[in-house]
PDB file of N, CA and C in Angstrom:
ATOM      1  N   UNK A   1     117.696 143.935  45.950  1.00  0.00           N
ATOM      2  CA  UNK A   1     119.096 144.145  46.216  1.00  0.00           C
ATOM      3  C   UNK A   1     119.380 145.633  46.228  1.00  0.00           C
ATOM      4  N   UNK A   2     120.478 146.274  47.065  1.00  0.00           N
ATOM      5  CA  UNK A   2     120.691 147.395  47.334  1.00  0.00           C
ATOM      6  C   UNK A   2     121.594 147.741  46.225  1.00  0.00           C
ATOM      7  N   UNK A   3     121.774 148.571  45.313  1.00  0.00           N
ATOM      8  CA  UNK A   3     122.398 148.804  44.211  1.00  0.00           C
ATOM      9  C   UNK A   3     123.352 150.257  44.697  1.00  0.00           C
ATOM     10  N   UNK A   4     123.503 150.325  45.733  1.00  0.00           N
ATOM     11  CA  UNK A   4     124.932 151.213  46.270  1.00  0.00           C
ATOM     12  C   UNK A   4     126.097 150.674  46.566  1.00  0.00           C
ATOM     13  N   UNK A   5     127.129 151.139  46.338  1.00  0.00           N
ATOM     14  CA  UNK A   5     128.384 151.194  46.322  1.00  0.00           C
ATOM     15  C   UNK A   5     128.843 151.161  47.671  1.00  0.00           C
ATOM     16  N   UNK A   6     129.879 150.261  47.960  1.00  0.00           N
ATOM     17  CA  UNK A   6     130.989 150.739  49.628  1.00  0.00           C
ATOM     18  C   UNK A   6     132.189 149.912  49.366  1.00  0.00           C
ATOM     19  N   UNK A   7     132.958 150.839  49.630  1.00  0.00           N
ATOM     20  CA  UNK A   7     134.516 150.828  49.760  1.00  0.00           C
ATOM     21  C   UNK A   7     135.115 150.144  50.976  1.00  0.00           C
ATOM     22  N   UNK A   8     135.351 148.888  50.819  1.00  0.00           N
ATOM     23  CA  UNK A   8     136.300 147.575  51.704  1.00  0.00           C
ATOM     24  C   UNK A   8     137.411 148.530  52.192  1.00  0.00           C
ATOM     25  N   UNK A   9     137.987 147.844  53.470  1.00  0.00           N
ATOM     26  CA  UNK A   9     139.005 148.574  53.584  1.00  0.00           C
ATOM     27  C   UNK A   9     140.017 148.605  53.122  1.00  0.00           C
ATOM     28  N   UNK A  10     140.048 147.088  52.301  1.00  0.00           N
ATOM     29  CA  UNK A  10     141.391 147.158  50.726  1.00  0.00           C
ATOM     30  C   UNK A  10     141.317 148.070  50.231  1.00  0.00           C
ATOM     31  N   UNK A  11     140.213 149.076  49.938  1.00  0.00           N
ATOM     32  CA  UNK A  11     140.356 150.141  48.999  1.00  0.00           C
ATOM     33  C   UNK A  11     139.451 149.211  47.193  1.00  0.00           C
ATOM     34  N   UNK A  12     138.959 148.101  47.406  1.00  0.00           N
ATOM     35  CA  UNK A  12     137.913 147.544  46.319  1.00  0.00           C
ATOM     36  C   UNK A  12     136.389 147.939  47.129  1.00  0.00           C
ATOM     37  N   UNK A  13     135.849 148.179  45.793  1.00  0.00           N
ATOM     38  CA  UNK A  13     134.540 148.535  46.030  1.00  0.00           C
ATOM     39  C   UNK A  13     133.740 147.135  45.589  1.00  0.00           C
ATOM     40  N   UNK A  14     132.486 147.129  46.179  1.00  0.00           N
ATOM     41  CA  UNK A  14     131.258 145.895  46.394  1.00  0.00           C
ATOM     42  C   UNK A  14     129.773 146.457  46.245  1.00  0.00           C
ATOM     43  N   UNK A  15     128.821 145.637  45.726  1.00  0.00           N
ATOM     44  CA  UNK A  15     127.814 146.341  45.480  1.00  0.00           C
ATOM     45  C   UNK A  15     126.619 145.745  46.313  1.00  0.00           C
ATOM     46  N   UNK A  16     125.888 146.613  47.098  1.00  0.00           N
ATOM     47  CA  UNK A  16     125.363 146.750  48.120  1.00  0.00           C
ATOM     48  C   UNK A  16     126.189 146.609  49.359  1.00  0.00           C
ATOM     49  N   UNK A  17     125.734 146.361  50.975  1.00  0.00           N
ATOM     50  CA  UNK A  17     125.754 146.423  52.160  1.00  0.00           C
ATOM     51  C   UNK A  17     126.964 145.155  52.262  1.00  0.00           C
ATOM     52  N   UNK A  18     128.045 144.830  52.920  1.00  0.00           N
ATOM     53  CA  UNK A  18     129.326 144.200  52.587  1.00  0.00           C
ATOM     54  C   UNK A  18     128.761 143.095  53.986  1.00  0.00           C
ATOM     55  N   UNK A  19     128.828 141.924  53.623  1.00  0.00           N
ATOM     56  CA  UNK A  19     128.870 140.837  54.596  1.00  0.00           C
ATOM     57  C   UNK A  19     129.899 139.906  54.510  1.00  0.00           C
ATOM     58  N   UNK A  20     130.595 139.812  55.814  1.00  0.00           N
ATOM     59  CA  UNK A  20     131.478 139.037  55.834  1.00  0.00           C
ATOM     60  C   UNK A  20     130.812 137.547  55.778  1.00  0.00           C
ATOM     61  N   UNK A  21     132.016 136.859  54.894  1.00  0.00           N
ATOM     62  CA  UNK A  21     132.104 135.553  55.304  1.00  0.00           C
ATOM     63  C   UNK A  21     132.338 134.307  56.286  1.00  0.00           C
ATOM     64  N   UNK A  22     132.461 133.308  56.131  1.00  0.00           N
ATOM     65  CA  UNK A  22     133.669 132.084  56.913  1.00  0.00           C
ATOM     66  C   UNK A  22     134.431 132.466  56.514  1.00  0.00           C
ATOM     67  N   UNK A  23     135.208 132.588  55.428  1.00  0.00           N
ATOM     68  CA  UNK A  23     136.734 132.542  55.297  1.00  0.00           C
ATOM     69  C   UNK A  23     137.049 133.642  55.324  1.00  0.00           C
ATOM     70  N   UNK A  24     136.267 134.932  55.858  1.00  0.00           N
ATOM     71  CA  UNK A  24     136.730 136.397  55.696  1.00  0.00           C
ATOM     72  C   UNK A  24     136.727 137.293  54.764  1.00  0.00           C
ATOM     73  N   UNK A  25     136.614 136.371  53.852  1.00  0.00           N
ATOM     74  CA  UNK A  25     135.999 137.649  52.536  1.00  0.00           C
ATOM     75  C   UNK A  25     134.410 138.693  52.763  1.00  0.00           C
ATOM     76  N   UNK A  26     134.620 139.064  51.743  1.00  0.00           N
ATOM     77  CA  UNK A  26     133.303 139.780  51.813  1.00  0.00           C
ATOM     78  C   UNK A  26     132.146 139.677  50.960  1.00  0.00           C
ATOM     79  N   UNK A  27     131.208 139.684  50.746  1.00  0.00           N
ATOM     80  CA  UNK A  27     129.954 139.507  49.585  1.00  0.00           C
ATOM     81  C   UNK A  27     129.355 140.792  49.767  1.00  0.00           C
ATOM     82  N   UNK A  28     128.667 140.941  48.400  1.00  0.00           N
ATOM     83  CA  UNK A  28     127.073 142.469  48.869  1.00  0.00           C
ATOM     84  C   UNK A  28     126.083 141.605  49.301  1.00  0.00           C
ATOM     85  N   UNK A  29     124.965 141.994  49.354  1.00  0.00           N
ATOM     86  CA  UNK A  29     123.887 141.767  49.695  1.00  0.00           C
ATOM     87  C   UNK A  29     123.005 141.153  48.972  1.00  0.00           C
ATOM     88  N   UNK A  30     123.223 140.608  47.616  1.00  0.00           N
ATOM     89  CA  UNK A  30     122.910 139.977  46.607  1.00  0.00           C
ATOM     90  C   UNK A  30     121.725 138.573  46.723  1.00  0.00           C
ATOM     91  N   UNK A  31     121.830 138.209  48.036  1.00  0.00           N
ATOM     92  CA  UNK A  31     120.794 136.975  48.466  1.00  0.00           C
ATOM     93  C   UNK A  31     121.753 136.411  49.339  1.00  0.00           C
ATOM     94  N   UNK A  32     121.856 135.111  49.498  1.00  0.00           N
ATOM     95  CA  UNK A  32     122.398 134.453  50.642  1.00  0.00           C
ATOM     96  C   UNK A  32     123.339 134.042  50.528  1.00  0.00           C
ATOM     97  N   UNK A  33     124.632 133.797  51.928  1.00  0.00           N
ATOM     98  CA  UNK A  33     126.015 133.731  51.403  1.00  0.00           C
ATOM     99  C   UNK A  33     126.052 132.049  50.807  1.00  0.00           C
ATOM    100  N   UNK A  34     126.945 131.427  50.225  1.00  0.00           N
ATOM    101  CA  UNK A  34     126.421 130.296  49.583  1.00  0.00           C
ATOM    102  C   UNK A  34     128.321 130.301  49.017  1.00  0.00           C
ATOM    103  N   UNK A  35     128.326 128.530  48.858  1.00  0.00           N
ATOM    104  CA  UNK A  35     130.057 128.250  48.569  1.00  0.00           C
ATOM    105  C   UNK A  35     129.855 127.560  47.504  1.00  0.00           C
ATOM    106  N   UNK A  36     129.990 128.540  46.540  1.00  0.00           N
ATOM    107  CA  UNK A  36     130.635 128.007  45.337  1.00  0.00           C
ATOM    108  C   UNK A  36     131.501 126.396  45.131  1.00  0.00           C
ATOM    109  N   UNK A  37     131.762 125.909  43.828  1.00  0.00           N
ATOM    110  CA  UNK A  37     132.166 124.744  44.245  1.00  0.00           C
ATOM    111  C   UNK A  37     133.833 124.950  44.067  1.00  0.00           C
ATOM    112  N   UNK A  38     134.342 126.174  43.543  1.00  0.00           N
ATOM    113  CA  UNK A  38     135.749 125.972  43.807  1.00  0.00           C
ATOM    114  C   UNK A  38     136.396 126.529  45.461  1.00  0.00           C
ATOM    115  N   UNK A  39     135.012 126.622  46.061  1.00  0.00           N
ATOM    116  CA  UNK A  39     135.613 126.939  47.515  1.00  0.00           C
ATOM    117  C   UNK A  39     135.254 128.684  47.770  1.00  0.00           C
ATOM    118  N   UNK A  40     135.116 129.360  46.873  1.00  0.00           N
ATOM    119  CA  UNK A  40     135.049 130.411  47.147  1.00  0.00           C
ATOM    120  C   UNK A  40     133.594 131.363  47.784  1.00  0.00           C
ATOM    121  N   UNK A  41     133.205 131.882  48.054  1.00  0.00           N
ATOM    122  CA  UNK A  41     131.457 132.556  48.449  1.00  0.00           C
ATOM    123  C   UNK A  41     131.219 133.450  48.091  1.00  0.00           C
ATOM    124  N   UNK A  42     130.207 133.576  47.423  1.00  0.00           N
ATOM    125  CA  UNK A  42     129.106 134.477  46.699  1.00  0.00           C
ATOM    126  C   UNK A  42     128.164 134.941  47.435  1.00  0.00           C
ATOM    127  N   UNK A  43     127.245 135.659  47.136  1.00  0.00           N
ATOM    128  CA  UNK A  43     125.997 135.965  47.420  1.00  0.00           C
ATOM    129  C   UNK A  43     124.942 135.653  46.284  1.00  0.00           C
ATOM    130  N   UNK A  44     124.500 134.621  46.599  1.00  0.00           N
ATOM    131  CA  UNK A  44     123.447 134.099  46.214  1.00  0.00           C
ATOM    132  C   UNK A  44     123.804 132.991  45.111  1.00  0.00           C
ATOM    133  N   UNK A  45     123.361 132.524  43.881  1.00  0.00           N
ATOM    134  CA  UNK A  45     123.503 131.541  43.254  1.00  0.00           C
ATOM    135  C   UNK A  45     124.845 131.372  42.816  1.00  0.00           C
ATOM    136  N   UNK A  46     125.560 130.389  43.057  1.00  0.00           N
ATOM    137  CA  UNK A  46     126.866 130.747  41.992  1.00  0.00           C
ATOM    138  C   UNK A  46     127.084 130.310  40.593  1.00  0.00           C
ATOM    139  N   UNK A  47     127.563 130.934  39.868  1.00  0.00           N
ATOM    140  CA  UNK A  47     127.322 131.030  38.299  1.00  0.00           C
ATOM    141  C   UNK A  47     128.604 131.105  38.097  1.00  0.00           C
ATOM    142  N   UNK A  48     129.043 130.362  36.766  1.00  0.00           N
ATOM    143  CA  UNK A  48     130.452 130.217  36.755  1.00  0.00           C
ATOM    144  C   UNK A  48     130.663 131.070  35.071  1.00  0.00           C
ATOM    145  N   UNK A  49     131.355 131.932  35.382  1.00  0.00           N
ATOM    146  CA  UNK A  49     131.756 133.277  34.273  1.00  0.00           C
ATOM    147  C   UNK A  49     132.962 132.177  33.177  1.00  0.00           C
ATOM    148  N   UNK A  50     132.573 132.976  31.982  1.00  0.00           N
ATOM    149  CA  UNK A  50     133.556 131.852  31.035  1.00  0.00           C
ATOM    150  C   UNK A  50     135.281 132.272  31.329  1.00  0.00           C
ATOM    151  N   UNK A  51     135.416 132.956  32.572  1.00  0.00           N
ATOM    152  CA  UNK A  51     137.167 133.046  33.263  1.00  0.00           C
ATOM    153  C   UNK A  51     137.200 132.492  34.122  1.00  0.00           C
ATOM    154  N   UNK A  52     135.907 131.567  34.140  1.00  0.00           N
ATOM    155  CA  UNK A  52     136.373 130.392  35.127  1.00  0.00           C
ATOM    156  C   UNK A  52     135.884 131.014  36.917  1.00  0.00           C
ATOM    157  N   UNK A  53     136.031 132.065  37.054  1.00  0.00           N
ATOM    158  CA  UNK A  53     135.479 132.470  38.505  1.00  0.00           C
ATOM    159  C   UNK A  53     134.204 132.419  38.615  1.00  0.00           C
ATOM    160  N   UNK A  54     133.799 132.314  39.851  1.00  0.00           N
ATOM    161  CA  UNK A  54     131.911 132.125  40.432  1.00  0.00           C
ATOM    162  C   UNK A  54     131.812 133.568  40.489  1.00  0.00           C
ATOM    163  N   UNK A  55     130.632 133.364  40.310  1.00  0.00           N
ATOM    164  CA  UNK A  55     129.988 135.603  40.583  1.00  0.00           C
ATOM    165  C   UNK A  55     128.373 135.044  40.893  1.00  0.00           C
ATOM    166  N   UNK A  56     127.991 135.677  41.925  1.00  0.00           N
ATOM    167  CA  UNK A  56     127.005 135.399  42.297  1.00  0.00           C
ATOM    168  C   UNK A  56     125.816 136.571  41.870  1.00  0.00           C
ATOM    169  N   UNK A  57     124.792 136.390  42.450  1.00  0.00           N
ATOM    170  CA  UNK A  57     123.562 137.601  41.917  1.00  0.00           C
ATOM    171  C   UNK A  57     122.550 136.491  41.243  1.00  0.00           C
ATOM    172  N   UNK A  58     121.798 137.749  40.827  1.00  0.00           N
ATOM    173  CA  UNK A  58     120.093 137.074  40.200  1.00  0.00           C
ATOM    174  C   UNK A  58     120.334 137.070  38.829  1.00  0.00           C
ATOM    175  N   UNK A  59     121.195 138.400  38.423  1.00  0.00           N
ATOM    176  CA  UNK A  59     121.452 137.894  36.629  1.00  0.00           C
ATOM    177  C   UNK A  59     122.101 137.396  35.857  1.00  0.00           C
ATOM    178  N   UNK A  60     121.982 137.557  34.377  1.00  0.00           N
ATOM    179  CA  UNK A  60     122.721 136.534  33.611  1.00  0.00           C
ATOM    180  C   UNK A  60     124.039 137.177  33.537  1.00  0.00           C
ATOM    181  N   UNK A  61     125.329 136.546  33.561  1.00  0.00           N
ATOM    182  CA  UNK A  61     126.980 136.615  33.343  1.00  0.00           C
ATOM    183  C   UNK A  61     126.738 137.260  32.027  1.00  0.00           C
ATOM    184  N   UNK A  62     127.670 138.884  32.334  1.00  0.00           N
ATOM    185  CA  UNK A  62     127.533 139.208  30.947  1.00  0.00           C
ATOM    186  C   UNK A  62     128.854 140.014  31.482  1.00  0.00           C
ATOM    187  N   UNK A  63     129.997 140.304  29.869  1.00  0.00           N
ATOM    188  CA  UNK A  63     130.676 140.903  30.154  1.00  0.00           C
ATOM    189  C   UNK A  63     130.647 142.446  30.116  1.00  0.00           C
ATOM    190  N   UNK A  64     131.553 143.139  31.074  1.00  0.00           N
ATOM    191  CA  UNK A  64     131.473 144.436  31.220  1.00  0.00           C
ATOM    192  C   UNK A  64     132.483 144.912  30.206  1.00  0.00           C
ATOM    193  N   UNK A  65     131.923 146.375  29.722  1.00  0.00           N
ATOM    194  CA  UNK A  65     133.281 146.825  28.552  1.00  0.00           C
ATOM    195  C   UNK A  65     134.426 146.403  29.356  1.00  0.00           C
ATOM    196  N   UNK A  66     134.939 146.899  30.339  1.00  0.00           N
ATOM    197  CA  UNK A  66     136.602 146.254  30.599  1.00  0.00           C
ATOM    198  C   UNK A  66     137.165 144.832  30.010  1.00  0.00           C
ATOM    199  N   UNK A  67     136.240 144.065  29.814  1.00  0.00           N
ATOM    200  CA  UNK A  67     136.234 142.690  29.434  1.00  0.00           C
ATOM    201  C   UNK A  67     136.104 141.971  30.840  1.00  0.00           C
ATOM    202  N   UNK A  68     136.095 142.416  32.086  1.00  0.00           N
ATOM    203  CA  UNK A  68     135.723 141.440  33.379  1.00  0.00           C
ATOM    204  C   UNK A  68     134.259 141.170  33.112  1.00  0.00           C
ATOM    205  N   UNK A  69     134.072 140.015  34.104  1.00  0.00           N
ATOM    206  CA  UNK A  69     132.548 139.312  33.947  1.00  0.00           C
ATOM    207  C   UNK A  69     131.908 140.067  34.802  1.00  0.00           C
ATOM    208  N   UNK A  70     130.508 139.986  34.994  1.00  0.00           N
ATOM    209  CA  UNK A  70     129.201 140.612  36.263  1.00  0.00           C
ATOM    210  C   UNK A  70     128.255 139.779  36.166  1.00  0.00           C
ATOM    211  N   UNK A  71     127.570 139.773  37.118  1.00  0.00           N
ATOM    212  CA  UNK A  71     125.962 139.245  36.859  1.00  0.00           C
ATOM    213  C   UNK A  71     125.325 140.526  36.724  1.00  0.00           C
ATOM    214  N   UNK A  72     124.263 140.344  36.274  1.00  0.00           N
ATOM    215  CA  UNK A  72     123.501 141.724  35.519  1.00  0.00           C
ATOM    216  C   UNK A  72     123.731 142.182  34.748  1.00  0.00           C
ATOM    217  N   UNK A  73     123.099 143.707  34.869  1.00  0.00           N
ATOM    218  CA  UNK A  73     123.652 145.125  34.025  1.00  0.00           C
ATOM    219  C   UNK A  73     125.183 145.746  34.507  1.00  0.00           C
ATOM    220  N   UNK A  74     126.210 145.598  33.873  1.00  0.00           N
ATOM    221  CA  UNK A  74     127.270 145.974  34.235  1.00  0.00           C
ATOM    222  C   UNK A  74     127.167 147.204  35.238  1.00  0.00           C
ATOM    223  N   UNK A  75     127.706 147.770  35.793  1.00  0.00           N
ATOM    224  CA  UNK A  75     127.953 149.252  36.679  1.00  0.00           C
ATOM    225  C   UNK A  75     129.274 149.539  36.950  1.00  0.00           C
ATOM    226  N   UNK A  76     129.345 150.619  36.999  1.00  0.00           N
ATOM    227  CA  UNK A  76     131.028 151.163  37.219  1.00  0.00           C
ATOM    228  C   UNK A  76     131.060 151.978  38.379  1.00  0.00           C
ATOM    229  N   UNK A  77     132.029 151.398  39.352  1.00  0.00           N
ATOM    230  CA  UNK A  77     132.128 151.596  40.361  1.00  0.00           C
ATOM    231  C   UNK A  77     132.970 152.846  40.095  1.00  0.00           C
ATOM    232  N   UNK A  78     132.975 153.901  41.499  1.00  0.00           N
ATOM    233  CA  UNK A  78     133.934 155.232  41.327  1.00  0.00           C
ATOM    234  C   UNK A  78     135.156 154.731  40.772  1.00  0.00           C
ATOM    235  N   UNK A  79     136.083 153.991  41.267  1.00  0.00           N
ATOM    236  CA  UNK A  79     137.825 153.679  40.894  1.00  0.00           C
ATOM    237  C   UNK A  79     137.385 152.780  39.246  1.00  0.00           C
ATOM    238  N   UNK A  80     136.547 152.820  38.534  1.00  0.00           N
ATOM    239  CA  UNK A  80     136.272 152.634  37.438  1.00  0.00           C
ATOM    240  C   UNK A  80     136.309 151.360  36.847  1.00  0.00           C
ATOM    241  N   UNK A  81     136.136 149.978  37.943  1.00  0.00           N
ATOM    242  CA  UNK A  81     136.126 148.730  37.570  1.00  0.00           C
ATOM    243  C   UNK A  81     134.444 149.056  37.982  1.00  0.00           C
ATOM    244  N   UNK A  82     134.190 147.534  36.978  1.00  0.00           N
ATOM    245  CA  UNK A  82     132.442 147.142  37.224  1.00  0.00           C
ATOM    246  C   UNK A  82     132.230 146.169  38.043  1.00  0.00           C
ATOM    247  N   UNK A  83     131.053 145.870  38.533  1.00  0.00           N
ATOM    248  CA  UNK A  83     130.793 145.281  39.280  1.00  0.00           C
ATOM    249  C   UNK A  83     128.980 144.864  38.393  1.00  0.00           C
TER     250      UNK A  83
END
């Protein structure tokens, strides 16, 4: 997985290379796009964070100091949320 940063044109940042979805959202590059079961798409496995949202990736749901969820090693994006 590509572990760089890019800025959506919302102005939210995503980690690796940004692929659109079906429903228009966006995923990184994390493995393959894939639909969660509350409807929503990930990249790659979906894993359900104890706030109830899917987060996709290869690692284990762990929380980031902010208190939001990640898969992996937390990272802090420039505008200072993790991903």
């Amino acid at each position: 997985m590509n572990k760089s940063f890019h800025m959506m044109p919302d102005g939210r940042f995503i980690n690796g290379k940004p692929r659109r979805c079906p429903d228009g959202s966006y995923v990184g590059d994390g493995g393959p796009i894939t639909r969660a079961p509350d409807g929503t798409y990930v990249a790659g496995k979906p894993q359900r964070a104890p706030d109830g949202r899917y987060l996709g990736g290869d690692g284990p749901v762990r929380m980031a100091p902010d208190g939001t969820f990640v898969t992996g090693t937390p990272r802090q994006a420039p505008d200072g949320t993790y991903l």
